[in-house]
C-alpha atoms as a PDB file:
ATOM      1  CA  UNK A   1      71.859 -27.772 -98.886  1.00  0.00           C
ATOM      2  CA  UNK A   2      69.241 -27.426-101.431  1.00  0.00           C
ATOM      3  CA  UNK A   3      69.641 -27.199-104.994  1.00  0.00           C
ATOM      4  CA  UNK A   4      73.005 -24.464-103.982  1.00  0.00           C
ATOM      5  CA  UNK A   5      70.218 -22.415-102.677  1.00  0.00           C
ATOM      6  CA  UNK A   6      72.700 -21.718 -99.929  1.00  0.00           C
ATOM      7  CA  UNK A   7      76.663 -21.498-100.781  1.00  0.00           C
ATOM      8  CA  UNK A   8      77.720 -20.397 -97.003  1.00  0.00           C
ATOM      9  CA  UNK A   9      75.453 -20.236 -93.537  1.00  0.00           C
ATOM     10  CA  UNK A  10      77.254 -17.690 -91.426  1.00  0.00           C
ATOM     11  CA  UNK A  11      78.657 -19.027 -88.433  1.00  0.00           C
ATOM     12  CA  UNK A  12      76.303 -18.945 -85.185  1.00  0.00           C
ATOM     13  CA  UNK A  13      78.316 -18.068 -82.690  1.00  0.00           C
ATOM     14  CA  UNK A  14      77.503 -18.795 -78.710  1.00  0.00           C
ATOM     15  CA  UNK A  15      77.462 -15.263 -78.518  1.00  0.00           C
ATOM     16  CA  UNK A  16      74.217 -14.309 -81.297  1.00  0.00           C
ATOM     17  CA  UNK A  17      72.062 -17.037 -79.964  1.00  0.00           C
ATOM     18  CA  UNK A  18      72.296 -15.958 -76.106  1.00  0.00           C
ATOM     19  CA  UNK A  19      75.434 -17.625 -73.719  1.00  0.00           C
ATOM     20  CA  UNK A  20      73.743 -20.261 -73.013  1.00  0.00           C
ATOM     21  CA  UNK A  21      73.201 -22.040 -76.203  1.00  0.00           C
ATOM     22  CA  UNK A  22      74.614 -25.172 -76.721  1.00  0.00           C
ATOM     23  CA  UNK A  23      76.659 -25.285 -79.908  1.00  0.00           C
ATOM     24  CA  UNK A  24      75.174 -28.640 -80.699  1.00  0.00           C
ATOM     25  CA  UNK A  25      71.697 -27.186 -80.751  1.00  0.00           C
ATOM     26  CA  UNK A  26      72.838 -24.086 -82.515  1.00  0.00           C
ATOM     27  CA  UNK A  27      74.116 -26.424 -85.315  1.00  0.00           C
ATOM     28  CA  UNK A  28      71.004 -28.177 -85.528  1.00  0.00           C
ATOM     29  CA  UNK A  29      69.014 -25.326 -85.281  1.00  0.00           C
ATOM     30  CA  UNK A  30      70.884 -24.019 -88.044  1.00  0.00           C
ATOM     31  CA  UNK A  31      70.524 -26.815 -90.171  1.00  0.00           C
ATOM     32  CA  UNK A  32      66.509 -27.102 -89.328  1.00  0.00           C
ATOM     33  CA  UNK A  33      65.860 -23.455 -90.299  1.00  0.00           C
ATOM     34  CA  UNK A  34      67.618 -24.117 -93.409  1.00  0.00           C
ATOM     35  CA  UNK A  35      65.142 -27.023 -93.893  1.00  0.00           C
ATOM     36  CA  UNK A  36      62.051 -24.561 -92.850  1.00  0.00           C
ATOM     37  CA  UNK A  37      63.667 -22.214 -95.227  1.00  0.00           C
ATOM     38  CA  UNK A  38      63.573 -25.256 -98.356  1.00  0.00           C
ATOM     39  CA  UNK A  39      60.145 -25.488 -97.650  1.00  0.00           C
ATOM     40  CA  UNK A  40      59.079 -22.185 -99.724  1.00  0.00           C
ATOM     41  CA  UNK A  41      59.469 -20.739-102.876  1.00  0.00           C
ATOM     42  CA  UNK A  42      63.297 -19.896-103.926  1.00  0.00           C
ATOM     43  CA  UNK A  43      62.415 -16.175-103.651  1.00  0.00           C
ATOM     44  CA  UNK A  44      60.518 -15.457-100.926  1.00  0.00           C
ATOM     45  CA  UNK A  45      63.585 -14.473 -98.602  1.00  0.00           C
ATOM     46  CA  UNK A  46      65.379 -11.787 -99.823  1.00  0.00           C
ATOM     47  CA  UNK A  47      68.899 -12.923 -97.996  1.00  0.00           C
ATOM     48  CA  UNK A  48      68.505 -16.665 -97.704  1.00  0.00           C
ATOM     49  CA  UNK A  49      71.398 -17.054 -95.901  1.00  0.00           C
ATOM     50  CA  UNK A  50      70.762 -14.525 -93.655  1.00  0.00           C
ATOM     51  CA  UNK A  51      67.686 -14.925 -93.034  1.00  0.00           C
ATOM     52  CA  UNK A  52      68.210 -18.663 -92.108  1.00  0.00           C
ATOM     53  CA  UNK A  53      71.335 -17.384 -89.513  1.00  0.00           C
ATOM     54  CA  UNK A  54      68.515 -15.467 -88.068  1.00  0.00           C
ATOM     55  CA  UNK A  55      65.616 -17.985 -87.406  1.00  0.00           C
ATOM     56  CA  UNK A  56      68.440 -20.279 -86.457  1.00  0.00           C
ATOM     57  CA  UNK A  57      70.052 -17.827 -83.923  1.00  0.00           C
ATOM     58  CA  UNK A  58      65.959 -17.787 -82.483  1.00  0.00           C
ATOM     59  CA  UNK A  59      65.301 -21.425 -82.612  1.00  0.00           C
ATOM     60  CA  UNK A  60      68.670 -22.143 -81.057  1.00  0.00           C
ATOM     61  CA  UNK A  61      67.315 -20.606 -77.516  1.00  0.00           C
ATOM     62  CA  UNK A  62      64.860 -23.357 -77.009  1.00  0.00           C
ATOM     63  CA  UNK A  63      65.193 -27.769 -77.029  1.00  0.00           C
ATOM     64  CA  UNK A  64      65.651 -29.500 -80.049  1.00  0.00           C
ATOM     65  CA  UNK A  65      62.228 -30.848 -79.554  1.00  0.00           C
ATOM     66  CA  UNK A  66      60.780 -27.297 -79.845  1.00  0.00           C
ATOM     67  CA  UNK A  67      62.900 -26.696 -82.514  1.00  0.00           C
ATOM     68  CA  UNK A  68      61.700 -30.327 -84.594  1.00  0.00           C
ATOM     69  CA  UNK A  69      58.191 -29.240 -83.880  1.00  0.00           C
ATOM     70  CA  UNK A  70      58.145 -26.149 -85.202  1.00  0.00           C
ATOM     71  CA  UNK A  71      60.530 -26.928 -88.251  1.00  0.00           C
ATOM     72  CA  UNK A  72      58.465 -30.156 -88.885  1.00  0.00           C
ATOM     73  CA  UNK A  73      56.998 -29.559 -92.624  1.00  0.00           C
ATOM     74  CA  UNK A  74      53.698 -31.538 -90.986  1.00  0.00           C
ATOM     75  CA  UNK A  75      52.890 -30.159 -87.824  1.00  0.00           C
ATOM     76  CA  UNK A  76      54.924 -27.264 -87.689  1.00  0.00           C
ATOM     77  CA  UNK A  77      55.206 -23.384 -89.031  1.00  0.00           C
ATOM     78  CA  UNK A  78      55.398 -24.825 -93.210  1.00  0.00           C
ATOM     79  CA  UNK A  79      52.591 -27.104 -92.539  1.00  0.00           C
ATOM     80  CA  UNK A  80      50.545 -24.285 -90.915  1.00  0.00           C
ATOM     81  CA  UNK A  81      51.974 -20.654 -93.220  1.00  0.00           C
ATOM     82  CA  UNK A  82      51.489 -20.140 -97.023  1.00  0.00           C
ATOM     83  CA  UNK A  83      53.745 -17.756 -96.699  1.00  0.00           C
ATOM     84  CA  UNK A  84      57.404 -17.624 -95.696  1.00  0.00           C
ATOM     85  CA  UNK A  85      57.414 -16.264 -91.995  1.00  0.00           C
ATOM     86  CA  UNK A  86      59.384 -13.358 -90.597  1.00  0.00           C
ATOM     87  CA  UNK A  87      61.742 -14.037 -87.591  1.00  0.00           C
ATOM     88  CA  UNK A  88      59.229 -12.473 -84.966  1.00  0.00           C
ATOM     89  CA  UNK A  89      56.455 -15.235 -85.954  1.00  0.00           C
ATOM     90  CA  UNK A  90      59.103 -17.456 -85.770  1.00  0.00           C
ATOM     91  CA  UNK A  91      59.942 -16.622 -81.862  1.00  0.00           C
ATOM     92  CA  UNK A  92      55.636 -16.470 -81.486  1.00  0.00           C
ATOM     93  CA  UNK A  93      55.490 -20.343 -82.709  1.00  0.00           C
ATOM     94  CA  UNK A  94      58.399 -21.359 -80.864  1.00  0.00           C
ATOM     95  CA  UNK A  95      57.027 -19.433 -77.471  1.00  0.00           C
ATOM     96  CA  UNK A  96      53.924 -21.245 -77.892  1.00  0.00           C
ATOM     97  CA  UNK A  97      55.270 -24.416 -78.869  1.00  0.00           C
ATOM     98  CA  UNK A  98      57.521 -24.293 -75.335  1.00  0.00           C
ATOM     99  CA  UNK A  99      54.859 -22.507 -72.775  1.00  0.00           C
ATOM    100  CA  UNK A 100      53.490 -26.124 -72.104  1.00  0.00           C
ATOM    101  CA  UNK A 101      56.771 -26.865 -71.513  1.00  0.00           C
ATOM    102  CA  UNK A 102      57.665 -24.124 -69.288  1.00  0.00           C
ATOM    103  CA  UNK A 103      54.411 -24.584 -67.244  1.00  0.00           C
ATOM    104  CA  UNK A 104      55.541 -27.802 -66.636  1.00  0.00           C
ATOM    105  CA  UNK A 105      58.916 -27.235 -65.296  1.00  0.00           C
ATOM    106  CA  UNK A 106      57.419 -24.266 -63.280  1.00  0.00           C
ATOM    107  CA  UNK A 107      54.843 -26.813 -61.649  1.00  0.00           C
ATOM    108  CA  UNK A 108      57.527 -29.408 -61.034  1.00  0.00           C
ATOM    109  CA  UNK A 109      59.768 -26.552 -59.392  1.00  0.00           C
ATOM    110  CA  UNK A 110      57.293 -25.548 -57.183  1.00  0.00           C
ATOM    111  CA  UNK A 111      56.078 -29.016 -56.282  1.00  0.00           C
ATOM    112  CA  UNK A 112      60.044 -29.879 -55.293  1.00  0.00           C
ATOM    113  CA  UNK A 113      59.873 -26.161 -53.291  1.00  0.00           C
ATOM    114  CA  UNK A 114      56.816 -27.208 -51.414  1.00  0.00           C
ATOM    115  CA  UNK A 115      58.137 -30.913 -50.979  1.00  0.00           C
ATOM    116  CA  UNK A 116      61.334 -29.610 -49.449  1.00  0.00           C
ATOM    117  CA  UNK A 117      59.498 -26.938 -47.224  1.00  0.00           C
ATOM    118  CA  UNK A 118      57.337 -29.585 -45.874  1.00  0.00           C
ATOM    119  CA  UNK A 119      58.513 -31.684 -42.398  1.00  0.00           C
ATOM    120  CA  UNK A 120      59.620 -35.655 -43.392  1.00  0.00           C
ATOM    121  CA  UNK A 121      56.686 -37.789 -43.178  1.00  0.00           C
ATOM    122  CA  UNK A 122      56.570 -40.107 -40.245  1.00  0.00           C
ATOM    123  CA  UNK A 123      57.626 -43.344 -40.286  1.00  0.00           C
ATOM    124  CA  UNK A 124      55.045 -45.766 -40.951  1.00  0.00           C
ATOM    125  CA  UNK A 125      56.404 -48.930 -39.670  1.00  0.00           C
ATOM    126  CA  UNK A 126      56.265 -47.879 -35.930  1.00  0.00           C
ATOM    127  CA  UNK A 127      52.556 -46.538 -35.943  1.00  0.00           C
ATOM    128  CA  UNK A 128      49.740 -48.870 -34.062  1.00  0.00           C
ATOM    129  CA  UNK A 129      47.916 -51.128 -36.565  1.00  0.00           C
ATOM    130  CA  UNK A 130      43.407 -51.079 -36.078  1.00  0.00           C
ATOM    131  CA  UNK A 131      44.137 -54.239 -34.351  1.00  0.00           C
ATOM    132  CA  UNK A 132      46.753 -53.075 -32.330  1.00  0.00           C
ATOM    133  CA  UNK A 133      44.227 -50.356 -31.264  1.00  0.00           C
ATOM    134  CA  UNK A 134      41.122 -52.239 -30.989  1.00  0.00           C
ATOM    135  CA  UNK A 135      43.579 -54.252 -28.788  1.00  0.00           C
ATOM    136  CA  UNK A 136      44.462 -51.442 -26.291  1.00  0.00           C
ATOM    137  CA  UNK A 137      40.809 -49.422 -26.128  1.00  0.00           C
ATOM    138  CA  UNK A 138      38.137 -51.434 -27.360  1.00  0.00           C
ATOM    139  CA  UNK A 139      35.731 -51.716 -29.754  1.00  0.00           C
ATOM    140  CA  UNK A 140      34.358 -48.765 -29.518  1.00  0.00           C
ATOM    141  CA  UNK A 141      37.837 -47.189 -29.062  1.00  0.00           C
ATOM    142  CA  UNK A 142      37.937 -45.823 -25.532  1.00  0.00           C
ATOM    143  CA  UNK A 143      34.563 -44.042 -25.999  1.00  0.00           C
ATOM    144  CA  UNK A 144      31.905 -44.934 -23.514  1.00  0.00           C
ATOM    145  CA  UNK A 145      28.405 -45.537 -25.150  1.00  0.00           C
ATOM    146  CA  UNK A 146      25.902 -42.390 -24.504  1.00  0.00           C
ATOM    147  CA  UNK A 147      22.400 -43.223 -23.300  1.00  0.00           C
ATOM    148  CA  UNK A 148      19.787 -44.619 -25.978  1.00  0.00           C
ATOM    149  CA  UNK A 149      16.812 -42.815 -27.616  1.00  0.00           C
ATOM    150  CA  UNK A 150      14.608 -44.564 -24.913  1.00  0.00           C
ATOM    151  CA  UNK A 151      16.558 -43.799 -21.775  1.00  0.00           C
ATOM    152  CA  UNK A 152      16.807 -40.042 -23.304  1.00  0.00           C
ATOM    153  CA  UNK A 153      13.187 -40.207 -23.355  1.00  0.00           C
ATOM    154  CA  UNK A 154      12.419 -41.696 -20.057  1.00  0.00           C
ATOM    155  CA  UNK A 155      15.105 -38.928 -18.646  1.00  0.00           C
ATOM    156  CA  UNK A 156      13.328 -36.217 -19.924  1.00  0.00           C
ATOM    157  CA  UNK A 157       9.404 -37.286 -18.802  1.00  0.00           C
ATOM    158  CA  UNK A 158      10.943 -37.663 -15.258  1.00  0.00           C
ATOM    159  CA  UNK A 159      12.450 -34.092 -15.469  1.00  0.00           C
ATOM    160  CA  UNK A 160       9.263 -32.771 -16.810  1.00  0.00           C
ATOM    161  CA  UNK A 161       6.854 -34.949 -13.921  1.00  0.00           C
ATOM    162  CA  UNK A 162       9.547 -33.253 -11.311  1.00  0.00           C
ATOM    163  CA  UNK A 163       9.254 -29.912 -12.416  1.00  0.00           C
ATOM    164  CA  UNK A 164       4.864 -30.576 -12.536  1.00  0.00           C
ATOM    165  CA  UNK A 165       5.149 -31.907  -9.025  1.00  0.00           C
ATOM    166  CA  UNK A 166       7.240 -28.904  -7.665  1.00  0.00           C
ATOM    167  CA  UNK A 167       4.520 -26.635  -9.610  1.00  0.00           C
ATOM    168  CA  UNK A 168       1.607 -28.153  -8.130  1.00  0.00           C
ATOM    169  CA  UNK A 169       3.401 -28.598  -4.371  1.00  0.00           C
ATOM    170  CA  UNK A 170       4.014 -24.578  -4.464  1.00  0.00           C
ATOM    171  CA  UNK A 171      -0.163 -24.303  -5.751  1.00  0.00           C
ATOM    172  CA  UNK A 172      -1.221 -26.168  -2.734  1.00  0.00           C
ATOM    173  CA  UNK A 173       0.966 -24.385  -0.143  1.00  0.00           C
ATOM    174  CA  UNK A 174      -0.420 -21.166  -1.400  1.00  0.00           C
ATOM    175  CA  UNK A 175      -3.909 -22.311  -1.473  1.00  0.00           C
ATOM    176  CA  UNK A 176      -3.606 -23.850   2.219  1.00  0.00           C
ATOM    177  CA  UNK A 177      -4.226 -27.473   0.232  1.00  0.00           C
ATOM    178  CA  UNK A 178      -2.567 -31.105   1.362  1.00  0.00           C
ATOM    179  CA  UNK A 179      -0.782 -31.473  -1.528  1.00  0.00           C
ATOM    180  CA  UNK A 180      -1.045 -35.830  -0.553  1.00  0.00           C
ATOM    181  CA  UNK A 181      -4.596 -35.107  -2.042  1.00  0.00           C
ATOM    182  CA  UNK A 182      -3.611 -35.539  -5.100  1.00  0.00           C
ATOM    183  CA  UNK A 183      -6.301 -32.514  -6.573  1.00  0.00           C
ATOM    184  CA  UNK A 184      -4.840 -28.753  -7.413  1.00  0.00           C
ATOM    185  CA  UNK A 185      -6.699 -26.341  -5.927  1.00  0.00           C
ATOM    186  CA  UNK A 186      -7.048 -24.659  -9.648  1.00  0.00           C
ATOM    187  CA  UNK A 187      -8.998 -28.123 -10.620  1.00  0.00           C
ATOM    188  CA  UNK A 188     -10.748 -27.877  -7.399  1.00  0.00           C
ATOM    189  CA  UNK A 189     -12.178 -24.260  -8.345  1.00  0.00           C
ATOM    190  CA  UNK A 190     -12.822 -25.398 -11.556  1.00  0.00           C
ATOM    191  CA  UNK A 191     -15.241 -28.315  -9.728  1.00  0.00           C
ATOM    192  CA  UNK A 192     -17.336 -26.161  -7.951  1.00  0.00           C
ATOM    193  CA  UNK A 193     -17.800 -23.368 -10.646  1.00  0.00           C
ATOM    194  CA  UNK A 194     -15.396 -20.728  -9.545  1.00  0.00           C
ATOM    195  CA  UNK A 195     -13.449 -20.893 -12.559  1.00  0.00           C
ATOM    196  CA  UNK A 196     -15.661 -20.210 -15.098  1.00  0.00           C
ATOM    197  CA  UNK A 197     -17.059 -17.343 -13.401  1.00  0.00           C
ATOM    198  CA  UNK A 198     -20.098 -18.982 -12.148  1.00  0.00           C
END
């Protein structure tokens, strides 16, 4: 201990840090809060010894790399305070020191629920190489080629000279024309005047 700053640390028992607190960690945490403690003026804590039972009985509830980060006189709470912190700032620097932490181990927990939830993947060994398929369907893989941009075109002028010839068929039936002439009888009015009212 420092300069007899501290005579006695009272014990931290499993009990004051939470059941789950390994005694190995409460020791260290103990003897890191006594070091955040050394890192202030000798009469800023009323109770020294007390007051380092109590930051250690905090710190002891998270990993001893939490607790070296936030003890640490260069990155953690005496490299950051003036002033000698009280136990609740303590548990605020330690809680933000860990929530990166604790994001992370939620992620990974869910990632290991969703892995578990999902169906084994297939086996890759027994599925059909490209070769193997080109093999069995093709080069174009079983798909038969569509008509071209040409034959698409020349489709659709013989659907459109059909549907003109049916037109002009039903034009010279009504009009009592041959259609084998080969003239509707609307260009034959339009010949001899009667279409432009003349």
């Amino acid at each position: 201990m420092q300069n007899g700053q501290f005579k006695t640390l009272p014990p931290i028992s499993s009990d004051e840090c939470g059941s789950s607190t390994d005694p190995h960690r409460a020791a260290y945490a103990a003897e890191r809060a006594a070091l955040l403690l050394g890192c202030y003026r000798r009469g800023d804590a009323e109770n020294p010894d007390l007051y380092v039972a109590a930051i250690a009985a905090v710190m002891a509830d998270y990993p001893v790399d939490i607790i070296k980060r936030v003890t640490d006189p260069r990155t953690g709470i005496p490299g950051r305070s003036k002033w000698l912190p009280a136990v609740a700032e303590i548990r605020d620097f330690c809680e933000a020191e860990y929530e990166p932490v604790r994001r992370r181990q939620e992620y990974d927990r869910r990632a290991e629920e969703r892995k578990r939830a999902l169906p084994p993947p297939d086996d890759r060994a027994s599925r059909p190489t490209v070769a193997d398929l080109k093999a069995k369907y093709g080069e174009n893989w079983g798909i038969e080629a569509g008509p071209t941009q040409k034959q698409r075109r020349e489709g659709s002028l013989k659907e459109i000279e059909a549907a003109n010839r049916i037109v002009f068929e039903r034009e010279c039936r009504r009009e009592g024309i041959e259609p084998k002439g080969g003239v509707s009888p609307s260009l034959l009015r339009l010949i001899k005047g009667e279409g432009n009212g003349g």
